[in-house]
C-alpha atoms as a PDB file:
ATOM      1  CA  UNK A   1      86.044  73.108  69.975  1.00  0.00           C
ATOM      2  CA  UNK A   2      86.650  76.182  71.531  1.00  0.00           C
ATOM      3  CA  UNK A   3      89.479  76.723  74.547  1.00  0.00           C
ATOM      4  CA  UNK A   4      87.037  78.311  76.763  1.00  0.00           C
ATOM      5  CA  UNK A   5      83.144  77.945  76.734  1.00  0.00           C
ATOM      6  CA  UNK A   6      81.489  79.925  74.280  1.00  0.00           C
ATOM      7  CA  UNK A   7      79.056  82.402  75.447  1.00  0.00           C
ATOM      8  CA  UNK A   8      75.703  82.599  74.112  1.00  0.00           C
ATOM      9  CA  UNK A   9      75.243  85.497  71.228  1.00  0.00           C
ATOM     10  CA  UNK A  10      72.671  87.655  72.677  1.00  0.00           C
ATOM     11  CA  UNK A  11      74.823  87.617  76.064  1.00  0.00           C
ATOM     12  CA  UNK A  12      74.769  90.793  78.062  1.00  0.00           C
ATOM     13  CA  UNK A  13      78.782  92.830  77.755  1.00  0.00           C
ATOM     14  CA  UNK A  14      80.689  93.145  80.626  1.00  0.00           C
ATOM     15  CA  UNK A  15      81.991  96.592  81.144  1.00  0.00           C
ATOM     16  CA  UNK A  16      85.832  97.281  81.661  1.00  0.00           C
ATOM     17  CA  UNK A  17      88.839  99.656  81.841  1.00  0.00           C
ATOM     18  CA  UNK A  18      92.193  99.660  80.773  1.00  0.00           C
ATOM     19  CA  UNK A  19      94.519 101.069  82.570  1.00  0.00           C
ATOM     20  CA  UNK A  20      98.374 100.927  81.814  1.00  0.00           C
ATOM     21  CA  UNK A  21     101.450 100.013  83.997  1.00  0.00           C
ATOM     22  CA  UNK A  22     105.122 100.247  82.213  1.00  0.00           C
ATOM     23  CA  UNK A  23     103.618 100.295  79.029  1.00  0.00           C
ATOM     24  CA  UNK A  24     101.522  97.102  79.958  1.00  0.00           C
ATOM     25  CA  UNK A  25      97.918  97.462  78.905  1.00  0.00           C
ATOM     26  CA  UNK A  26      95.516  95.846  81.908  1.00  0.00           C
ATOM     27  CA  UNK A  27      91.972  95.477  81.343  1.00  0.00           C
ATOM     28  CA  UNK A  28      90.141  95.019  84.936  1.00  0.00           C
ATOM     29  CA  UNK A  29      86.586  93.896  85.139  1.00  0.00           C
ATOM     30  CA  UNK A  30      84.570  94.524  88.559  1.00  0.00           C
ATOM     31  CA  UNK A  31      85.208  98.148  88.941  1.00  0.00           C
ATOM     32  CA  UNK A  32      81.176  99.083  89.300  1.00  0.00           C
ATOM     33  CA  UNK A  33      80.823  96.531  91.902  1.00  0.00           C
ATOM     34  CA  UNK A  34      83.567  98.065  94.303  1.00  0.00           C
ATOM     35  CA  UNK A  35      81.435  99.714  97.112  1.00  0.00           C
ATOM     36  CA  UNK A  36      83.207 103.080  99.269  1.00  0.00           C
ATOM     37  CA  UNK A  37      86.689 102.792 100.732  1.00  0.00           C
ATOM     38  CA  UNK A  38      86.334  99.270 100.465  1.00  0.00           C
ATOM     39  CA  UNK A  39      89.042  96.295 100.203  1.00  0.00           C
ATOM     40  CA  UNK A  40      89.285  94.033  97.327  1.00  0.00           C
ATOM     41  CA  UNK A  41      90.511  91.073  95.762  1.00  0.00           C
ATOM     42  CA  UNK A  42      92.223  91.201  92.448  1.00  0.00           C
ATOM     43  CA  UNK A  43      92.690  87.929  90.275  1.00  0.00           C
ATOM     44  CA  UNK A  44      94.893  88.115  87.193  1.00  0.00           C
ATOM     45  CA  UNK A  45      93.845  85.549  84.334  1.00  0.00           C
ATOM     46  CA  UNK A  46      96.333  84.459  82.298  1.00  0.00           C
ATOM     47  CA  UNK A  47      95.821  83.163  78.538  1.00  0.00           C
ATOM     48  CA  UNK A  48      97.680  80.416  76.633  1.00  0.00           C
ATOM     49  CA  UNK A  49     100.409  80.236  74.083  1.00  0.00           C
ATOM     50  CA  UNK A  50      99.225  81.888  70.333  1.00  0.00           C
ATOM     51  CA  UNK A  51      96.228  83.897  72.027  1.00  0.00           C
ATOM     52  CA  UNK A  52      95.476  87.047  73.459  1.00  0.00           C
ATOM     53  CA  UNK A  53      93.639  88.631  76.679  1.00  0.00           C
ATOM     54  CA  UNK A  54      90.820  88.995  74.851  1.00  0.00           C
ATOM     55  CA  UNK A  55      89.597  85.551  74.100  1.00  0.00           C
ATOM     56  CA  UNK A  56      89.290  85.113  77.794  1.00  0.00           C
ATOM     57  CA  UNK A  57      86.621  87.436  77.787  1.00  0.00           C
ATOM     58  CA  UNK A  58      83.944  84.143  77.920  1.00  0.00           C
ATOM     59  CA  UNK A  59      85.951  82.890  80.826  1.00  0.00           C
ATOM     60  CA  UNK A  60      85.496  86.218  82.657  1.00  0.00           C
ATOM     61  CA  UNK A  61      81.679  86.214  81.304  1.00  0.00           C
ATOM     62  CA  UNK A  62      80.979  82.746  82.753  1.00  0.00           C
ATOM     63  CA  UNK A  63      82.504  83.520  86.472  1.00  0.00           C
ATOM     64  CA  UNK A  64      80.394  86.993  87.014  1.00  0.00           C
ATOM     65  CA  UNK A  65      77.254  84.745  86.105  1.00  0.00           C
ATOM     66  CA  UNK A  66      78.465  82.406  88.470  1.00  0.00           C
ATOM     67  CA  UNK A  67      78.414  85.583  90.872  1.00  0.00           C
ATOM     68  CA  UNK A  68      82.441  86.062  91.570  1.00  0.00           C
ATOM     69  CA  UNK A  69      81.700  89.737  91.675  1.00  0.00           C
ATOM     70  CA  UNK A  70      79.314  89.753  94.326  1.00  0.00           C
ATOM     71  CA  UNK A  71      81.130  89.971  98.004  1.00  0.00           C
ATOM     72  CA  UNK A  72      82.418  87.696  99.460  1.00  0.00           C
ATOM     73  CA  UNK A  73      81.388  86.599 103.162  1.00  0.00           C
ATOM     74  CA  UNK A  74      83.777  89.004 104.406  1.00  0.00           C
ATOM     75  CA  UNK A  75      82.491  91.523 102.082  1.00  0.00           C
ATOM     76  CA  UNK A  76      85.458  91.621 100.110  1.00  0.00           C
ATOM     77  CA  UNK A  77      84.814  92.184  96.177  1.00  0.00           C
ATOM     78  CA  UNK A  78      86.721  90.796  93.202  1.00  0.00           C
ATOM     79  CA  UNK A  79      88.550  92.652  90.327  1.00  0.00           C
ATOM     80  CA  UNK A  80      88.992  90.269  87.484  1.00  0.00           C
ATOM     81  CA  UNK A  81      92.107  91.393  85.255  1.00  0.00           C
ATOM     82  CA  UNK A  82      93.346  90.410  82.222  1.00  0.00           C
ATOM     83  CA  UNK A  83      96.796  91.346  79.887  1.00  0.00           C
ATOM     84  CA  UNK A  84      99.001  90.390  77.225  1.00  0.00           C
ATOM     85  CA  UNK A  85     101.637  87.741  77.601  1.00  0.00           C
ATOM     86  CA  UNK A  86     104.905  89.263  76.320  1.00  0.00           C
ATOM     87  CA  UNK A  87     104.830  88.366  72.180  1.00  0.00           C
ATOM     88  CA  UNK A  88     101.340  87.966  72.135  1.00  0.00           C
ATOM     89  CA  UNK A  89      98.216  90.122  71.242  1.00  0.00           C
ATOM     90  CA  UNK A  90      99.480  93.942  71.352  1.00  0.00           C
ATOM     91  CA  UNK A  91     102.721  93.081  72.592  1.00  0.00           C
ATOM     92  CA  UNK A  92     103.815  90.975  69.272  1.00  0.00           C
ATOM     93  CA  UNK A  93     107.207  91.453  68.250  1.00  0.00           C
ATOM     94  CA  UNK A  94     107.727  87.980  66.070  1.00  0.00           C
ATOM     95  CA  UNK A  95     105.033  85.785  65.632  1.00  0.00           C
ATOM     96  CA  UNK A  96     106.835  83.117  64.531  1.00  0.00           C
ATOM     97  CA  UNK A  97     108.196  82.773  67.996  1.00  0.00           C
ATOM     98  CA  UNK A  98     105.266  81.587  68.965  1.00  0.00           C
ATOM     99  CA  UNK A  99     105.419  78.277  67.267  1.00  0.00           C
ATOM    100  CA  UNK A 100     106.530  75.053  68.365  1.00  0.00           C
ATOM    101  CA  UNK A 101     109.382  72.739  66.989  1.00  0.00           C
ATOM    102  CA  UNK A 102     106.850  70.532  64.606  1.00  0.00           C
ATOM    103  CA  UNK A 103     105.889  74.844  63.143  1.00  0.00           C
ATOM    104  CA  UNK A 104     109.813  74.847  62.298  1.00  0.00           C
ATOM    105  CA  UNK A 105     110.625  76.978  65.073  1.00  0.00           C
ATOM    106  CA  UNK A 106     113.819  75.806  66.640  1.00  0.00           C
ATOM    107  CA  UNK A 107     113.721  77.952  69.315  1.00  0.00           C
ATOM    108  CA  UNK A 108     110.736  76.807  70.718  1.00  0.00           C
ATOM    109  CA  UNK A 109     112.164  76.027  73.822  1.00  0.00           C
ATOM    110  CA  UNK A 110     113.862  79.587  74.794  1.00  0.00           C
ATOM    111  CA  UNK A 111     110.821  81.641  73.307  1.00  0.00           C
ATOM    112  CA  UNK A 112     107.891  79.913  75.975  1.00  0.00           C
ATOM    113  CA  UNK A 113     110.622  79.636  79.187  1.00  0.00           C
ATOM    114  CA  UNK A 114     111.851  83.584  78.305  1.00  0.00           C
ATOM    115  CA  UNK A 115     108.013  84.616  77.711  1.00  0.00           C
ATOM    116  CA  UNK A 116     106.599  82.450  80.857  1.00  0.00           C
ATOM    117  CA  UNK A 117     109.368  84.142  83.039  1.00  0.00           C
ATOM    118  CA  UNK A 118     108.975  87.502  81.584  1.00  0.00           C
ATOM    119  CA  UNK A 119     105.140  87.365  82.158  1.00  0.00           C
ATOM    120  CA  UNK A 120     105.569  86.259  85.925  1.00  0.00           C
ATOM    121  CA  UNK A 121     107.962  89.426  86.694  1.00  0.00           C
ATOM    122  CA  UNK A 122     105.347  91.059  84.484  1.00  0.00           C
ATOM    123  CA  UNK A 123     102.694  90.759  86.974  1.00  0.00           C
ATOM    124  CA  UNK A 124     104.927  91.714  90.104  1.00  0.00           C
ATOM    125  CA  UNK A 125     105.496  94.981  88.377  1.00  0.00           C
ATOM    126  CA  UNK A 126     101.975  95.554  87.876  1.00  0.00           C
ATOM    127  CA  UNK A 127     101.368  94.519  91.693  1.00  0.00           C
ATOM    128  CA  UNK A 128     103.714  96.854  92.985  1.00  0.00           C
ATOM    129  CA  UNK A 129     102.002  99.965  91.144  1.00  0.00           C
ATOM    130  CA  UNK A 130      98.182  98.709  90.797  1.00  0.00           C
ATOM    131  CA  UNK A 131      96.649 100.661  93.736  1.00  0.00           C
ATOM    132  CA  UNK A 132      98.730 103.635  92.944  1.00  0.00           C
ATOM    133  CA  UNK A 133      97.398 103.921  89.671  1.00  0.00           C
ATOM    134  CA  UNK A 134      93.698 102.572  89.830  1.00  0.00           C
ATOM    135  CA  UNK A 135      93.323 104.296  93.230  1.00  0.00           C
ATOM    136  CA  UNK A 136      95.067 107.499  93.143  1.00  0.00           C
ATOM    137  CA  UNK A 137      92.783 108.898  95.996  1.00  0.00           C
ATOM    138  CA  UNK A 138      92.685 105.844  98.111  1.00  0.00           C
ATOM    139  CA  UNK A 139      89.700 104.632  98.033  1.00  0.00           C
ATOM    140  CA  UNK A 140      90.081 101.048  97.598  1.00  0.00           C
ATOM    141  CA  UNK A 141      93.224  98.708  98.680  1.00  0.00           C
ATOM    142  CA  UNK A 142      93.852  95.317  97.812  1.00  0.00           C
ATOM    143  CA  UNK A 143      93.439  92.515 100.110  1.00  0.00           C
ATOM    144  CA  UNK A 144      94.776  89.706  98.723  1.00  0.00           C
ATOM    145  CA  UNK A 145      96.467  88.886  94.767  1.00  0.00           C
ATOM    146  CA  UNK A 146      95.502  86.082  93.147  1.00  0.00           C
ATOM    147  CA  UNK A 147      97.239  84.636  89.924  1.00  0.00           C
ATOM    148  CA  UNK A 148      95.318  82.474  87.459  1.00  0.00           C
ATOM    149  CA  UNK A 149      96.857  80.798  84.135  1.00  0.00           C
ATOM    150  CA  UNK A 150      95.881  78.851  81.474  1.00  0.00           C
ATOM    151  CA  UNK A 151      98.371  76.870  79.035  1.00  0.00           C
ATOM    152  CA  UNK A 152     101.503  78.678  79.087  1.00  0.00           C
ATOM    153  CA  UNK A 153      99.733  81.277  81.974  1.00  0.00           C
ATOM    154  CA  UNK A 154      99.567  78.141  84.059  1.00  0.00           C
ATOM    155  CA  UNK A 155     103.367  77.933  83.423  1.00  0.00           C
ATOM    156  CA  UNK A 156     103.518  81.463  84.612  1.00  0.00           C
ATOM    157  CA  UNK A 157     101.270  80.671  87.212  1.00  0.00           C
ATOM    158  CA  UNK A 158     103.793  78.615  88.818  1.00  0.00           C
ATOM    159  CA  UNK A 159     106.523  80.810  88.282  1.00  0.00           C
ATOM    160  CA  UNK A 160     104.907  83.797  89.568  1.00  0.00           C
ATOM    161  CA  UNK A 161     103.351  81.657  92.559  1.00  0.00           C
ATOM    162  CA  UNK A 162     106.653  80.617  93.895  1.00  0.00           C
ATOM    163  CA  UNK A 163     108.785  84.312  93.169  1.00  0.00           C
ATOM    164  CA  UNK A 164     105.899  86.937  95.134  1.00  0.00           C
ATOM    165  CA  UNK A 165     104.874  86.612  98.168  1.00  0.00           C
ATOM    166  CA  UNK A 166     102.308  88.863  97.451  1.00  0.00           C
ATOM    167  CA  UNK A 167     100.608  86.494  95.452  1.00  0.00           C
ATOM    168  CA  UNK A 168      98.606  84.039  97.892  1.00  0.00           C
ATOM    169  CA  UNK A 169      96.047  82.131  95.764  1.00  0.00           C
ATOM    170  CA  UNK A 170      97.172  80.416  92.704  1.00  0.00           C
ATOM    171  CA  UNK A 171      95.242  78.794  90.017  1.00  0.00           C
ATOM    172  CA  UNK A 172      97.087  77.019  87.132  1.00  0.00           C
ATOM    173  CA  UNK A 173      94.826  75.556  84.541  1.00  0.00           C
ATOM    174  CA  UNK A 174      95.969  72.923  82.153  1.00  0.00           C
ATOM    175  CA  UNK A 175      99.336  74.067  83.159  1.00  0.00           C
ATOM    176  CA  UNK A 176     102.822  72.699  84.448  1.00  0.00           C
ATOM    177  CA  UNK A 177     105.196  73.361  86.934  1.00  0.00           C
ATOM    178  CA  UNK A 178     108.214  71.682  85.661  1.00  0.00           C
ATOM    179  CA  UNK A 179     109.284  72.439  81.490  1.00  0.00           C
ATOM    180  CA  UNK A 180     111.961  70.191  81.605  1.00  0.00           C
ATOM    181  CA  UNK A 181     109.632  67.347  82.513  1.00  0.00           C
ATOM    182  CA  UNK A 182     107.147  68.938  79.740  1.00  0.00           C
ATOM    183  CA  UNK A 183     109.511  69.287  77.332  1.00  0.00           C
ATOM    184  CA  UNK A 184     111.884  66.115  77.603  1.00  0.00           C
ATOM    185  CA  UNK A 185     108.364  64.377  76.870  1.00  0.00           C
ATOM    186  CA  UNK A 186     107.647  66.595  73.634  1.00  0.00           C
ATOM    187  CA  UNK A 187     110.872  65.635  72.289  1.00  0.00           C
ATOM    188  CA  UNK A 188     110.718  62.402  72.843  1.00  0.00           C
ATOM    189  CA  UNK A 189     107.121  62.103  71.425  1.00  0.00           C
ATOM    190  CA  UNK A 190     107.562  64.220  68.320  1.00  0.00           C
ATOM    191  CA  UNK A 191     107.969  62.340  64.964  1.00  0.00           C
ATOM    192  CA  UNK A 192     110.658  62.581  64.651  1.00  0.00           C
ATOM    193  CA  UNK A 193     112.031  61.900  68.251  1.00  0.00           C
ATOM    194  CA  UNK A 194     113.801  65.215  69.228  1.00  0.00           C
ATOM    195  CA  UNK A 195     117.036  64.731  70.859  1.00  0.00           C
ATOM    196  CA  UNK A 196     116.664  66.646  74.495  1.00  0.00           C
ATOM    197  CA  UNK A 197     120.003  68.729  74.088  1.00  0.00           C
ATOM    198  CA  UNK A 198     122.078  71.219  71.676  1.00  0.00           C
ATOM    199  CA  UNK A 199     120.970  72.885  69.242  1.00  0.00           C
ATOM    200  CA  UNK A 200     117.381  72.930  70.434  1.00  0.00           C
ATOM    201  CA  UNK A 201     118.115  72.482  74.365  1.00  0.00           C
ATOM    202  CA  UNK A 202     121.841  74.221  74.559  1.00  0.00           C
ATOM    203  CA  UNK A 203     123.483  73.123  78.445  1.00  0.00           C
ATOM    204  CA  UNK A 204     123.423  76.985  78.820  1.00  0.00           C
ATOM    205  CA  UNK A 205     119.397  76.936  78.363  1.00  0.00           C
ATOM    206  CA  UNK A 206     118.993  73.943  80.506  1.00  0.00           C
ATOM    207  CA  UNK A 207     120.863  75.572  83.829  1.00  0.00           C
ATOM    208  CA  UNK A 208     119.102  78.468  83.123  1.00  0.00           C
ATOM    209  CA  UNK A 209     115.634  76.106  83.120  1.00  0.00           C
ATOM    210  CA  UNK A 210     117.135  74.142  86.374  1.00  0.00           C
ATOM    211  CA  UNK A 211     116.944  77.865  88.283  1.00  0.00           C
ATOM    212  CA  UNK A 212     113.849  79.011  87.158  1.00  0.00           C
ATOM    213  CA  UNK A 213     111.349  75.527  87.144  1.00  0.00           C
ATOM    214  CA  UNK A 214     109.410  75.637  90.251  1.00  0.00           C
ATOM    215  CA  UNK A 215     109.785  71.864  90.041  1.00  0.00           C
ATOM    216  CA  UNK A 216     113.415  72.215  90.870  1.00  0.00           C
ATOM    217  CA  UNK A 217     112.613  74.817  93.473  1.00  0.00           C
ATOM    218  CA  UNK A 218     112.155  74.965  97.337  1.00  0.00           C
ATOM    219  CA  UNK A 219     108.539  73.945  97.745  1.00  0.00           C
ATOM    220  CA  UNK A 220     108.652  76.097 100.745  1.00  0.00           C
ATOM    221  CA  UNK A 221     107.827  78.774  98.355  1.00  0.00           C
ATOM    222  CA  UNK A 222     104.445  78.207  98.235  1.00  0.00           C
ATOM    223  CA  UNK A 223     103.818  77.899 102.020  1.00  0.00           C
ATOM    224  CA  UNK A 224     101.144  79.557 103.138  1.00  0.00           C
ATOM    225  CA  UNK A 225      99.668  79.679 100.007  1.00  0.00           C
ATOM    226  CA  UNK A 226      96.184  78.138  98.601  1.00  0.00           C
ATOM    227  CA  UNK A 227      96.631  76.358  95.081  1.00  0.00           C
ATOM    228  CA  UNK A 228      93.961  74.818  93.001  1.00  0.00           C
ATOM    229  CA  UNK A 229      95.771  73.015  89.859  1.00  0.00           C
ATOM    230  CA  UNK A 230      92.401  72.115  87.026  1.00  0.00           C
ATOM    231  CA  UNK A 231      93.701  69.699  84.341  1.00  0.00           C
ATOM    232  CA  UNK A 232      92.572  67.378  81.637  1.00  0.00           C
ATOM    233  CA  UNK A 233      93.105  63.817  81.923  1.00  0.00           C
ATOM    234  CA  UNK A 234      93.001  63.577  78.067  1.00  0.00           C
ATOM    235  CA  UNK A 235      95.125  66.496  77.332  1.00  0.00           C
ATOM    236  CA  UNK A 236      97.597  65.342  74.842  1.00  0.00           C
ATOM    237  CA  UNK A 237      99.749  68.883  74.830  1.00  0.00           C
ATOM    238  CA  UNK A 238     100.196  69.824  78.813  1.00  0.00           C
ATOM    239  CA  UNK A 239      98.915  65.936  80.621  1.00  0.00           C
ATOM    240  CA  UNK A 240      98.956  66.425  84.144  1.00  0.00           C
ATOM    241  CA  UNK A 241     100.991  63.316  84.542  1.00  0.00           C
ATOM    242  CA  UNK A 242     103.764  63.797  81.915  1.00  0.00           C
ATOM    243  CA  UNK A 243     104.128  67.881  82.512  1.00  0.00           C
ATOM    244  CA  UNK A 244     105.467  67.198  86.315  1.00  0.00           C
ATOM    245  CA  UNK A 245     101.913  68.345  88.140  1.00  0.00           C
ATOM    246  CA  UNK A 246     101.052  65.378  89.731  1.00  0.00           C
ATOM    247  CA  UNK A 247     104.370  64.132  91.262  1.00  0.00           C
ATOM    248  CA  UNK A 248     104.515  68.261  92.337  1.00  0.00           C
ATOM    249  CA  UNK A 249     101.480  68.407  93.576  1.00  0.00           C
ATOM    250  CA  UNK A 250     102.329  65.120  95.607  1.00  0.00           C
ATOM    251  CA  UNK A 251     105.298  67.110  96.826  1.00  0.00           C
ATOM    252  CA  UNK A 252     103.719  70.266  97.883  1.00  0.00           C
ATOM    253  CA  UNK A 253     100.852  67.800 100.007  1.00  0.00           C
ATOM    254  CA  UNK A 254     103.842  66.205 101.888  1.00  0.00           C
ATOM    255  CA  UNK A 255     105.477  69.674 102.568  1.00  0.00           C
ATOM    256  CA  UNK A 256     102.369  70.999 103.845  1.00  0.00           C
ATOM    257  CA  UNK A 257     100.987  73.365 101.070  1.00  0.00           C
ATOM    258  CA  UNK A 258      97.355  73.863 100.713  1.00  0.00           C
ATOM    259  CA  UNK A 259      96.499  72.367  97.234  1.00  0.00           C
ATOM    260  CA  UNK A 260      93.710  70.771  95.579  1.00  0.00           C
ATOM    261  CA  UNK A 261      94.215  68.708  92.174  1.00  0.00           C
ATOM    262  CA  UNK A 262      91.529  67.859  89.886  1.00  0.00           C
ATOM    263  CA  UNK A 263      92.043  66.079  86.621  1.00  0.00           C
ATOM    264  CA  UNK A 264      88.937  66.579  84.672  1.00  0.00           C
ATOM    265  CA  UNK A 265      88.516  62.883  83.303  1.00  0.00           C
ATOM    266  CA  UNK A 266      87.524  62.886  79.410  1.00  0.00           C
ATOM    267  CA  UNK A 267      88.962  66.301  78.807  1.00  0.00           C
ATOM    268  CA  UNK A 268      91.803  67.372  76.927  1.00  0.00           C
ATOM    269  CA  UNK A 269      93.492  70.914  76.529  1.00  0.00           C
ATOM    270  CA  UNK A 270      91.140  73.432  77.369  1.00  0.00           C
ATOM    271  CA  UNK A 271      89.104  75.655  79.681  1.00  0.00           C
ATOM    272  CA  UNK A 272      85.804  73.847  80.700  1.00  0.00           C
ATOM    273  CA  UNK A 273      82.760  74.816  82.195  1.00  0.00           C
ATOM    274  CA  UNK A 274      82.915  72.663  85.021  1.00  0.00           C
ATOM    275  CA  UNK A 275      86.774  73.817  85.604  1.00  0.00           C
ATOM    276  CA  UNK A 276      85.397  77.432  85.875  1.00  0.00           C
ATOM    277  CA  UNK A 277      82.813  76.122  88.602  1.00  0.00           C
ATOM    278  CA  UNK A 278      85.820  75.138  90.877  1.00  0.00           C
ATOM    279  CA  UNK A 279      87.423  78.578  90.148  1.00  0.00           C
ATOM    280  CA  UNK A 280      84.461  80.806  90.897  1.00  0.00           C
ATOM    281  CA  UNK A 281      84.353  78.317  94.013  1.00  0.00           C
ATOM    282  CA  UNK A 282      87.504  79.038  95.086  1.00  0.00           C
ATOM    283  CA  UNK A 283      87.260  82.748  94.143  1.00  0.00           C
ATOM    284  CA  UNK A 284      84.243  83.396  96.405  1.00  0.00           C
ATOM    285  CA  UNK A 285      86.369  81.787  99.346  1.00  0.00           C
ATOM    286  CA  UNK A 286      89.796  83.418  98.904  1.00  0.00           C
ATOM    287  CA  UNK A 287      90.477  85.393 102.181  1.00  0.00           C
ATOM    288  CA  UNK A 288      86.751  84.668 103.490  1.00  0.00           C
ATOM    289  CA  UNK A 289      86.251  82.805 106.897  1.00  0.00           C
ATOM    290  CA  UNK A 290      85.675  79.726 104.508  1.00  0.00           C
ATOM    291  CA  UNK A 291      89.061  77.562 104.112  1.00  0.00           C
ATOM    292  CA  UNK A 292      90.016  76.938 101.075  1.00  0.00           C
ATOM    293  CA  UNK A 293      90.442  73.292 101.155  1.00  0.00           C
ATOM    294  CA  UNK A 294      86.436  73.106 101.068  1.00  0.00           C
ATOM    295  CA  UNK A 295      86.096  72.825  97.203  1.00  0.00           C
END
């Protein structure tokens, strides 16, 4: 079973560009659609742990024939983009740090915190220089950023969400917004049970996880914002009860924050067509005269 929905073989190819800030490759889909000195939105789609930007390609395939390219009621238009997590796809360094603890890795824990965290300042760089360098003559601005995550890019979803302002619509899928609630339950489901402390969870590693979980942030953070969290009430590796979303997403409801929650029932850890449904949903009504509670 694939993560995402395949795409049929004879399907039409989306055209792209890369373009490159501080050395980070970014691949942005939409570009043709863009009409004169118009405004746009621009969604960044995250991939998971052990992949690459380029096996979201189907994703991106299955929301422009769901018609997320075509203007909003506003007549704002949609750039989809896509790049490497750090340690994955072009940016490998080690591999191996990639792995979990049952793949012998023991430092499972530090790689996916450091590379979730890196990836979230990742995309504020690439904010604060995108116009500059995809719209040199200023033809096009940006009117809203939107963050989207899958599997460890939900993670970074979160993280990003709560750091930038900038960012306004967020979108983890199959994500979690808390890794010492996801974590503490790996350990103490492996075989055999993991002890949640040194070596694999040094105290050092944990305050440095107690600053930078969402979970154990100021919701305020996300105030103002519009969140749609997609998981799958079968998923055995990110569960949206046991990695933290649903007691957070409780939290952010009581404090205000606009978020929807749905648990796809039957579903374990992946990408579904249905999920995508929601997202071009959502997509077509980010900044439109449409709130975004309506999904």
């Amino acid at each position: 079973m694939s993560f995402v929905p395949e795409i049929p073989a004879d399907a039409e190819q989306l055209s792209s560009q890369t373009f490159h800030v501080g050395g980070i490759g970014i691949k942005v889909f939409g570009l043709e659609h863009l009409e004169e000195k118009s405004k746009c939105n621009v969604a960044f789609l995250l991939h998971g742990r052990g992949s690459d930007a380029d096996e979201l390609y189907p994703a991106i395939w299955h929301l422009y024939k769901m018609g997320v390219f075509e203007p909003n009621d506003n007549g704002t238009h949609l750039l989809l983009c896509t790049l490497d997590h750090r340690n994955h796809g072009t940016r490998v360094v080690d591999a191996v740090r990639n792995e979990g603890w049952p793949e012998g890795n023991l430092s499972h824990a530090q790689d996916m915190l450091s590379i979730q965290t890196g990836t979230a300042l990742d995309i504020s760089l690439v904010i604060d220089y995108f116009e500059s360098v995809l719209f040199p003559h200023e033809e096009h601005s940006v009117d809203k950023w939107i963050l989207m995550g899958a599997s460890l890019g939900g993670h970074s979803t979160w993280i990003a969400g709560a750091r930038d302002p900038r960012i306004t619509h967020l979108v983890p899928i199959v994500g979690s917004p808390s890794m010492i609630t996801l974590l503490k339950h790996r350990a103490a489901t492996a075989t055999p049970q993991i002890d949640f402390g040194p070596p694999l969870i040094p105290h050092s590693l944990l305050r440095t996880m107690k600053l930078t979980d969402p979970f154990e942030g100021d919701v305020n953070a996300y105030k103002g914002k519009s969140i749609l969290v997609l998981s799958g009430a079968k998923d055995k590796l990110v569960n949206y009860v046991d990695g933290g979303s649903e007691t957070f997403v409780e939290r952010l409801r009581s404090a205000g924050v606009d978020v929807e929650a749905w648990n796809q029932p039957k579903t374990g850890h992946r990408v579904t067509k249905e999920m995508l449904e929601k997202i071009a949903e959502f997509l077509r009504k980010a900044g439109s005269k449409l709130p975004s509670s309506h999904l």
